[in-house]
Protein backbone atom coordinates (compact mmCIF):
# COMPACT_ATOMS: atom_id res chain seq x y z
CA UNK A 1 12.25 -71.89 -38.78
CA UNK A 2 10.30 -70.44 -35.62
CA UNK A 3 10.86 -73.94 -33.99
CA UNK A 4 14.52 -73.17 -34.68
CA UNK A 5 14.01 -69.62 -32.99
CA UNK A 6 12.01 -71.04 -30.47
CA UNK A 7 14.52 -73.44 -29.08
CA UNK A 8 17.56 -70.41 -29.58
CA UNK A 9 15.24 -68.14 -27.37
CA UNK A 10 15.07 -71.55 -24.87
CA UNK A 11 18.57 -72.10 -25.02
CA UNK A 12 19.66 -68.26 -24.31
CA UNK A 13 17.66 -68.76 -21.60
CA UNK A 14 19.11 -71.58 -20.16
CA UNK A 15 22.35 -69.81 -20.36
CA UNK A 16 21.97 -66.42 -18.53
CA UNK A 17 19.62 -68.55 -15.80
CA UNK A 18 22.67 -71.23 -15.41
CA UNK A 19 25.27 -68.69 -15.15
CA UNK A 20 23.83 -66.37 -12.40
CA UNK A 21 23.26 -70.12 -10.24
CA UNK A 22 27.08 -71.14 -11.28
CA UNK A 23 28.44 -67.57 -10.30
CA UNK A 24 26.24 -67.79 -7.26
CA UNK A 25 28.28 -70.97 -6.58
CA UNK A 26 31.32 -69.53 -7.84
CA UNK A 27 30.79 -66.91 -4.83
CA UNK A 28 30.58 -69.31 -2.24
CA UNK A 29 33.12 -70.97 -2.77
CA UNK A 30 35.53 -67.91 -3.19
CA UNK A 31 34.32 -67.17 0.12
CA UNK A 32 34.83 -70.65 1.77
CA UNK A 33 38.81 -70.39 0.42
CA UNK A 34 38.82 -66.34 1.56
CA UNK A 35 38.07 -68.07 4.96
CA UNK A 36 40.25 -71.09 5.22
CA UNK A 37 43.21 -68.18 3.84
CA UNK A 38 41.97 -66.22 6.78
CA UNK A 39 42.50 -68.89 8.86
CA UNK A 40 45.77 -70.32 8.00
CA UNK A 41 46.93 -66.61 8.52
CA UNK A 42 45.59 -66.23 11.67
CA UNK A 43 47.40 -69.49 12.52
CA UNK A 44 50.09 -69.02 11.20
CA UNK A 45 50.97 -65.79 13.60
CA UNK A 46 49.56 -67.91 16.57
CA UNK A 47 52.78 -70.55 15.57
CA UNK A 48 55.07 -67.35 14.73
CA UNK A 49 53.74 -65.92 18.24
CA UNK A 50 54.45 -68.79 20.52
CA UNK A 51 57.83 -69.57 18.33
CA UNK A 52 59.17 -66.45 19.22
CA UNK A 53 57.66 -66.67 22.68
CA UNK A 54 59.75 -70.34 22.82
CA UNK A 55 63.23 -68.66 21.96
CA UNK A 56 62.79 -65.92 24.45
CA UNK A 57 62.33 -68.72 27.17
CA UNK A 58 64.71 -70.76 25.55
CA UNK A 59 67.46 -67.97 25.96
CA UNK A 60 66.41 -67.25 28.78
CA UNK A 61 66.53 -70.77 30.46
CA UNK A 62 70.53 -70.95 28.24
CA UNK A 63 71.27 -67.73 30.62
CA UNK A 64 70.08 -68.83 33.84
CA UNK A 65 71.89 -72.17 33.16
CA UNK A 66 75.12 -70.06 32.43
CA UNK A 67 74.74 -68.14 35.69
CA UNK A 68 74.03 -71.68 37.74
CA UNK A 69 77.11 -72.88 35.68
CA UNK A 70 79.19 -69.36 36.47
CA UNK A 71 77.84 -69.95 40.02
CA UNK A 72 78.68 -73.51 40.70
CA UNK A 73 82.39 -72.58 39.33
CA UNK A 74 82.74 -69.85 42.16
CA UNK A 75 82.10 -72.58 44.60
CA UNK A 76 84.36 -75.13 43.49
CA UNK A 77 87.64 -72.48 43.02
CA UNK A 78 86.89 -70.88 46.19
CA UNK A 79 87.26 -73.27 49.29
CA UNK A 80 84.20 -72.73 52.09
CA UNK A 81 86.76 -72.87 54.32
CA UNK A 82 88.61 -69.34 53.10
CA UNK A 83 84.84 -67.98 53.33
CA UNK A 84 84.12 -65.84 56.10
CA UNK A 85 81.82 -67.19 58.66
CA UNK A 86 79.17 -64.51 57.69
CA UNK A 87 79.22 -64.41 54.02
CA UNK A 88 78.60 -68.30 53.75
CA UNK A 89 74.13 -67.55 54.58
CA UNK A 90 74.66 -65.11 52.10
CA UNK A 91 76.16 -67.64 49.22
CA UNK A 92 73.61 -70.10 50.48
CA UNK A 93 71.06 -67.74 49.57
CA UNK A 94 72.46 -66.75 45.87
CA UNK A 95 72.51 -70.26 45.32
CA UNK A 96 69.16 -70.67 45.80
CA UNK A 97 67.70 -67.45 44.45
CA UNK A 98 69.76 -69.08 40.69
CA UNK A 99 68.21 -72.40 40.92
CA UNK A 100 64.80 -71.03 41.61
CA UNK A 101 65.51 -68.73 38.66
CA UNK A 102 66.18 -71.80 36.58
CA UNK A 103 63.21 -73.71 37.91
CA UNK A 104 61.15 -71.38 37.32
CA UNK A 105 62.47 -70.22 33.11
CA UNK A 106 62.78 -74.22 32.79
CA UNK A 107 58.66 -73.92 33.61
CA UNK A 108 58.26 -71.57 31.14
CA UNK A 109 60.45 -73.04 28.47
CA UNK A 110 58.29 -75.56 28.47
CA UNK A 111 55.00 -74.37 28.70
CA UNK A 112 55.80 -72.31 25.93
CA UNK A 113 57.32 -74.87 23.87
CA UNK A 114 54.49 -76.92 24.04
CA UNK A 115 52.16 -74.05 23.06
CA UNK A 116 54.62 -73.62 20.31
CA UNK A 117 53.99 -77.41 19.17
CA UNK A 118 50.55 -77.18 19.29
CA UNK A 119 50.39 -74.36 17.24
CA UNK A 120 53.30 -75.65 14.82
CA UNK A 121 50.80 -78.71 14.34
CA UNK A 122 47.72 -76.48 13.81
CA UNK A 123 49.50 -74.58 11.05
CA UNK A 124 50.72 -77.18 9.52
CA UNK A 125 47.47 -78.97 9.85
CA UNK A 126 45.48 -76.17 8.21
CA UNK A 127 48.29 -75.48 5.77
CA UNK A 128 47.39 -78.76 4.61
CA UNK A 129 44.10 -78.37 4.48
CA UNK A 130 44.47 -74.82 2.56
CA UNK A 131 46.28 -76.30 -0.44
CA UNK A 132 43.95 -79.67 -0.54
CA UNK A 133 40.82 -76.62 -0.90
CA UNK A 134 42.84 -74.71 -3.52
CA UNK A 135 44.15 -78.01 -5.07
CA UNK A 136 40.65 -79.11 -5.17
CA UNK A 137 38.81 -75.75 -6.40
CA UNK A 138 41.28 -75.70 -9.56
CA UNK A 139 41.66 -79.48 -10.09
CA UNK A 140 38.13 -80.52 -9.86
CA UNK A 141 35.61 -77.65 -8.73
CA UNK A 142 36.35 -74.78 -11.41
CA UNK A 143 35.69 -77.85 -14.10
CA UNK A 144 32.52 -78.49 -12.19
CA UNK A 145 32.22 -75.01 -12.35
CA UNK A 146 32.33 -74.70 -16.24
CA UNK A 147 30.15 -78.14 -16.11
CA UNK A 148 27.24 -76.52 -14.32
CA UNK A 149 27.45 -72.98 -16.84
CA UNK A 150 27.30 -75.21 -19.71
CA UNK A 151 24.48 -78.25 -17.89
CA UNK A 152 23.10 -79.36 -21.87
CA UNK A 153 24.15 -76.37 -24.10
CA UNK A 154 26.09 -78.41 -26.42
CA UNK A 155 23.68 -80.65 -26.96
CA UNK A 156 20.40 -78.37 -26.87
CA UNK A 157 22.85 -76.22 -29.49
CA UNK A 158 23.25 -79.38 -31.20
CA UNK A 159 19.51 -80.64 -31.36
CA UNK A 160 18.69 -77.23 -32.37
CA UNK A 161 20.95 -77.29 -35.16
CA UNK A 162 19.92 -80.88 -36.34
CA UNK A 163 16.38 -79.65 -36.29
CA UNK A 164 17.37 -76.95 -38.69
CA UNK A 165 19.60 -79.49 -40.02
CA UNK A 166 16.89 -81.87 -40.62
CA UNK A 167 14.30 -79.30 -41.85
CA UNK A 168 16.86 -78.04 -44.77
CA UNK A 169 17.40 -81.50 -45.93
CA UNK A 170 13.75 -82.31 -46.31
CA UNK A 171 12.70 -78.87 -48.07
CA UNK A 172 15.82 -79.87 -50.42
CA UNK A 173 14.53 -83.25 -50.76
CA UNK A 174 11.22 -82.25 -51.39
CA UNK A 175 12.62 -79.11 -53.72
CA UNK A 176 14.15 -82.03 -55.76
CA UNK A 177 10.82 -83.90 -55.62
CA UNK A 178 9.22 -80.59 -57.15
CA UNK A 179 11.53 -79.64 -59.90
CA UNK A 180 11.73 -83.82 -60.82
CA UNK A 181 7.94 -83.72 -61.52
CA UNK A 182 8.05 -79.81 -63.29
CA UNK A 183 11.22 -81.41 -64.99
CA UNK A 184 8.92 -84.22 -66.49
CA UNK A 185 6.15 -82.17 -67.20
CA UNK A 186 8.39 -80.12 -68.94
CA UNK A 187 9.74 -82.73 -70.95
CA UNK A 188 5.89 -84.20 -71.71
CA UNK A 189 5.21 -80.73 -73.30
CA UNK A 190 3.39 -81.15 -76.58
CA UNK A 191 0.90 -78.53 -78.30
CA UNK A 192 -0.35 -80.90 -80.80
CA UNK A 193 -1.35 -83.16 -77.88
CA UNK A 194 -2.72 -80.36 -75.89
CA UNK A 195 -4.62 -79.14 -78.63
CA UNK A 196 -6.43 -82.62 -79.25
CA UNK A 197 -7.10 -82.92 -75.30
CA UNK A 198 -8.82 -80.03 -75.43
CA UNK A 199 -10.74 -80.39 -78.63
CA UNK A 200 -11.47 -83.88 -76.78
CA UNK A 201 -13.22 -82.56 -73.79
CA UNK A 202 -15.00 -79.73 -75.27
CA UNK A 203 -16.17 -81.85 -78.47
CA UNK A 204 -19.71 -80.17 -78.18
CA UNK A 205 -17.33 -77.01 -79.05
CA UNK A 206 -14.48 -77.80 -81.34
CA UNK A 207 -16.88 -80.78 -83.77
CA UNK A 208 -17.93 -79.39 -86.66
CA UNK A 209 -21.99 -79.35 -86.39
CA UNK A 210 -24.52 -81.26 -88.55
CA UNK A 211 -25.04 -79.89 -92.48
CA UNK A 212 -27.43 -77.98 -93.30
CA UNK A 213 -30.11 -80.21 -95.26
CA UNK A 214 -32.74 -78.94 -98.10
CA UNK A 215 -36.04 -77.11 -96.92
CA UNK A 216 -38.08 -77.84 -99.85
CA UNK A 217 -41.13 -75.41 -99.81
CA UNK A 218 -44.60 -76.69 -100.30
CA UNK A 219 -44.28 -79.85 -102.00
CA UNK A 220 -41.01 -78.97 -103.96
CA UNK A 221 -39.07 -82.40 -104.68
CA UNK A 222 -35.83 -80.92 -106.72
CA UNK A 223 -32.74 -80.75 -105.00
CA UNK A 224 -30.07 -80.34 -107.25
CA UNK A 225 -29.01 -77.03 -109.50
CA UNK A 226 -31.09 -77.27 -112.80
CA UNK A 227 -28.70 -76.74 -115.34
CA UNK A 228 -31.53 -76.33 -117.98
CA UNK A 229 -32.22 -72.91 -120.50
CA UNK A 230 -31.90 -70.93 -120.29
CA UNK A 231 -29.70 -70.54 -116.89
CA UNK A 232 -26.94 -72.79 -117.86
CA UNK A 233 -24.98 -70.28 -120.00
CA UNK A 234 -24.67 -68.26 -116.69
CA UNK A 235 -24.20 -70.98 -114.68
CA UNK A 236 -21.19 -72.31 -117.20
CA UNK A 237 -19.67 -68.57 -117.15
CA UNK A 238 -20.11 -68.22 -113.06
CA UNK A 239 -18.52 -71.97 -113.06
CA UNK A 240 -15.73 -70.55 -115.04
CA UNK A 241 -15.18 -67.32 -112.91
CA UNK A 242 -15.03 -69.36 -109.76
CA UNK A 243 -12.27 -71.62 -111.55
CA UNK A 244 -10.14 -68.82 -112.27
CA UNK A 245 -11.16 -67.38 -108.88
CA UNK A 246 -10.06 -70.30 -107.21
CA UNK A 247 -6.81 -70.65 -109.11
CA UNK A 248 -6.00 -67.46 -108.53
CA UNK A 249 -6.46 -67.54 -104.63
CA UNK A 250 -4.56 -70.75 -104.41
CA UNK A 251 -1.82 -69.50 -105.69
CA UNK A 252 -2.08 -66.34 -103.13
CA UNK A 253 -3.22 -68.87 -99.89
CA UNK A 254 0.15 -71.14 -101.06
CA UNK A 255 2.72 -67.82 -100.58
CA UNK A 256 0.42 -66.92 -97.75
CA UNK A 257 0.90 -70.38 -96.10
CA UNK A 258 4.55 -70.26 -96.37
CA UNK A 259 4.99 -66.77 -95.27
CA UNK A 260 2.89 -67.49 -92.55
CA UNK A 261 5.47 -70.89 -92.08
CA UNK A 262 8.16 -69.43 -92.00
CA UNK A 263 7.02 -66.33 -89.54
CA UNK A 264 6.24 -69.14 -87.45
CA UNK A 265 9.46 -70.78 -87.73
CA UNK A 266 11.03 -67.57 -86.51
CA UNK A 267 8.34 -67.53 -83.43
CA UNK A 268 9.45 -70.65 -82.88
CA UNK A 269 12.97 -70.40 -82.82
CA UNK A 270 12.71 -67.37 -80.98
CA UNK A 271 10.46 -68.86 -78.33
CA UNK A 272 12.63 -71.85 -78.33
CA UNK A 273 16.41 -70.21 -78.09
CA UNK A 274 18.18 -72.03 -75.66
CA UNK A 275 18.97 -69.26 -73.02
CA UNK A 276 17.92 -70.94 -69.53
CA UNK A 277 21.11 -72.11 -68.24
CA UNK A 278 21.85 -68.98 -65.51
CA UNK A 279 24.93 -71.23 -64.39
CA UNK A 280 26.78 -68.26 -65.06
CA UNK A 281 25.00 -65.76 -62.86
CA UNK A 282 26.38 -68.20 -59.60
CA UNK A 283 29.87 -68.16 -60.64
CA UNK A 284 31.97 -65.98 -57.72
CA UNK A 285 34.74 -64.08 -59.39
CA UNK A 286 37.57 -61.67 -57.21
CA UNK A 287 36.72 -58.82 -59.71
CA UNK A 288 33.39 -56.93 -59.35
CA UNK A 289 34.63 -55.20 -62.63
CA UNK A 290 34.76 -58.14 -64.46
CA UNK A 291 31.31 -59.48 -63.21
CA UNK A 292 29.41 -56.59 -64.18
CA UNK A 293 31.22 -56.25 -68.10
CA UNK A 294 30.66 -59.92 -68.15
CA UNK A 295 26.74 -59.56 -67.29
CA UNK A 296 26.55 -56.69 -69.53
CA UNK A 297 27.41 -58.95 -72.44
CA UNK A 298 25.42 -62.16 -71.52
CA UNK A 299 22.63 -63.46 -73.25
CA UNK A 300 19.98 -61.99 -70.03
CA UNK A 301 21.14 -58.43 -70.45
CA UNK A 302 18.35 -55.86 -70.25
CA UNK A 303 19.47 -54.50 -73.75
CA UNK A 304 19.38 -57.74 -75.28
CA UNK A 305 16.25 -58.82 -73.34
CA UNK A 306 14.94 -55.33 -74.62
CA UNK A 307 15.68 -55.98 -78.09
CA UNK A 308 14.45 -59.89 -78.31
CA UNK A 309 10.85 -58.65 -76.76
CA UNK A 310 10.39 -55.73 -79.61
CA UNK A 311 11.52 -58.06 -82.06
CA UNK A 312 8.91 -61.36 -80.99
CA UNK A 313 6.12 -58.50 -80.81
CA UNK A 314 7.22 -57.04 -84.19
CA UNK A 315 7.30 -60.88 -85.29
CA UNK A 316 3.69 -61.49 -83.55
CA UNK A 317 1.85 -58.72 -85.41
CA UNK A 318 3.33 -59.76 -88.68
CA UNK A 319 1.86 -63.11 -88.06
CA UNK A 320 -1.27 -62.58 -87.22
CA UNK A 321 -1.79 -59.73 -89.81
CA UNK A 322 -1.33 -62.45 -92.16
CA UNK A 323 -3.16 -65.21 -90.85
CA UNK A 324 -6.24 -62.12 -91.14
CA UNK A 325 -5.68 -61.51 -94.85
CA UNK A 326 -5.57 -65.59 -95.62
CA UNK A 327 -8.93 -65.72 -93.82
CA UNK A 328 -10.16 -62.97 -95.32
């Protein structure tokens, strides 16, 4: 788990670091387009400028033509000859002062026609350009964009998440592993066995010792009860006491032994009830009213658990009181 946390911690990181670099870039290049907008608009009034710089000359070249035109059309109705001999210097010189005029607007016309064509060709030249940068920044560099915010996340996410992933799995598998070999010893349970194995190693202990043997005392060979007079009268009546003793505490030791059986019979089956299954307690149901009445009746209630406890003690002290009174 803290490799888990450690690589988060890396990843967040890598995040917040890559995002203030991409908005960094993201900057720049808002910038770049802000300036080739700037310029497109600044050329753009340049071509509007010299346009409308164009049709002024242009109109004004049309009107000088029209006066020429008007001009040349006095001449032709109006015979030099009618002319008085002192206006004709002076028609000369209108003549003149027209085509001049003309020469002159025709200059300008074009000058300013050709600025206008160079700056038509500019705009549309940058205009071009402008829409290739904004073609390009949505097309290709706001992916790159996005590309550079998330350089590896998926797959450090992903790595992270298989490391968690892979660490799950393993603590299941070796979870499994566990409850397999508590399973079996579960299943190998056996107190008879148990007992034995450790009667076994503590033999020393649990083997009965060696029988006490005769100490005769200075030279005394008999070892065997004299039944001579005049002690076998009292030996035949203790003989007989002891058989009706013995009788009579069989008798008790056989109810004994099966009271004792059958108390531990009950131990047994209450030590033994089959109440481990909690498959119940991970069942999901809609109604939280229903889950708690339905706990309150199961078998792992805290009233039933209450009762089962009082009644294995009860059971316990029974027992033992009379496994005391057979040994007594």
């Amino acid at each position: 788990m803290n490799n888990v946390i450690v690589r988060l911690s890396q990843i967040s990181e890598d995040v917040i670091r890559l995002f203030k670099k991409s908005k960094e870039i993201g900057l720049q290049m808002h910038e770049e387009l802000l300036k080739v907008t700037n310029e497109l608009y600044t050329v753009m009034k340049t071509y509007h400028m010299y346009h409308a710089e164009s049709i002024s000359a242009e109109s004004k070249l049309k009107e000088a033509e029209k006066q020429e035109e008007k001009q040349f059309n006095k001449s032709g109705d109006l015979s030099m000859n009618l002319l008085r001999h002192e206006d004709r210097p002076q028609r000369r010189s209108s003549v003149k002062k027209i085509e001049k005029m003309k020469e002159k607007r025709q200059a300008k016309y074009s000058e300013n026609k050709l600025k206008c064509t160079k700056a038509r060709n500019d705009y549309l030249l940058n205009l071009a350009a402008t829409n290739a940068a904004i073609s390009k920044y949505y097309i290709h560099d706001v992916s790159d964009l996005i590309d550079c915010c998330d350089l590896g996340f998926h797959a450090s996410l992903a790595r992270t998440f298989r490391t968690y992933l892979s660490a799950e799995y393993n603590l299941e598998t070796s979870r499994h592993e566990g409850l397999d070999v508590i399973e079996n010893a579960v299943d190998n349970l056996d107190s008879r066995s148990d007992k034995h194995t450790v009667m076994d190693m503590c033999n020393q202990v649990f083997c009965p010792p060696l029988k006490f043997e005769f100490q005769p005392h200075m030279g005394d060979e008999v070892c065997q009860v004299s039944a001579q007079q005049p002690v076998q009268t009292e030996l035949l009546m203790r003989y007989h006491q002891l058989q009706s003793r013995l009788a009579t505490l069989k008798i008790e030791n056989e109810e004994v032994r099966k009271t004792l059986d059958a108390t531990m019979q009950t131990l047994q089956d209450m030590l033994t009830v089959e109440d481990f299954d909690v498959s119940d307690a991970f069942q999901h149901s809609r109604s939280t009213e229903s889950v708690k009445s339905a706990a309150s009746e199961t078998y792992m209630s805290k009233i039933n658990i209450a009762k089962r406890r009082a009644n294995q003690q009860e059971t316990e002290m029974f027992y033992f009181t009379c496994l005391s009174t057979h040994w007594q």
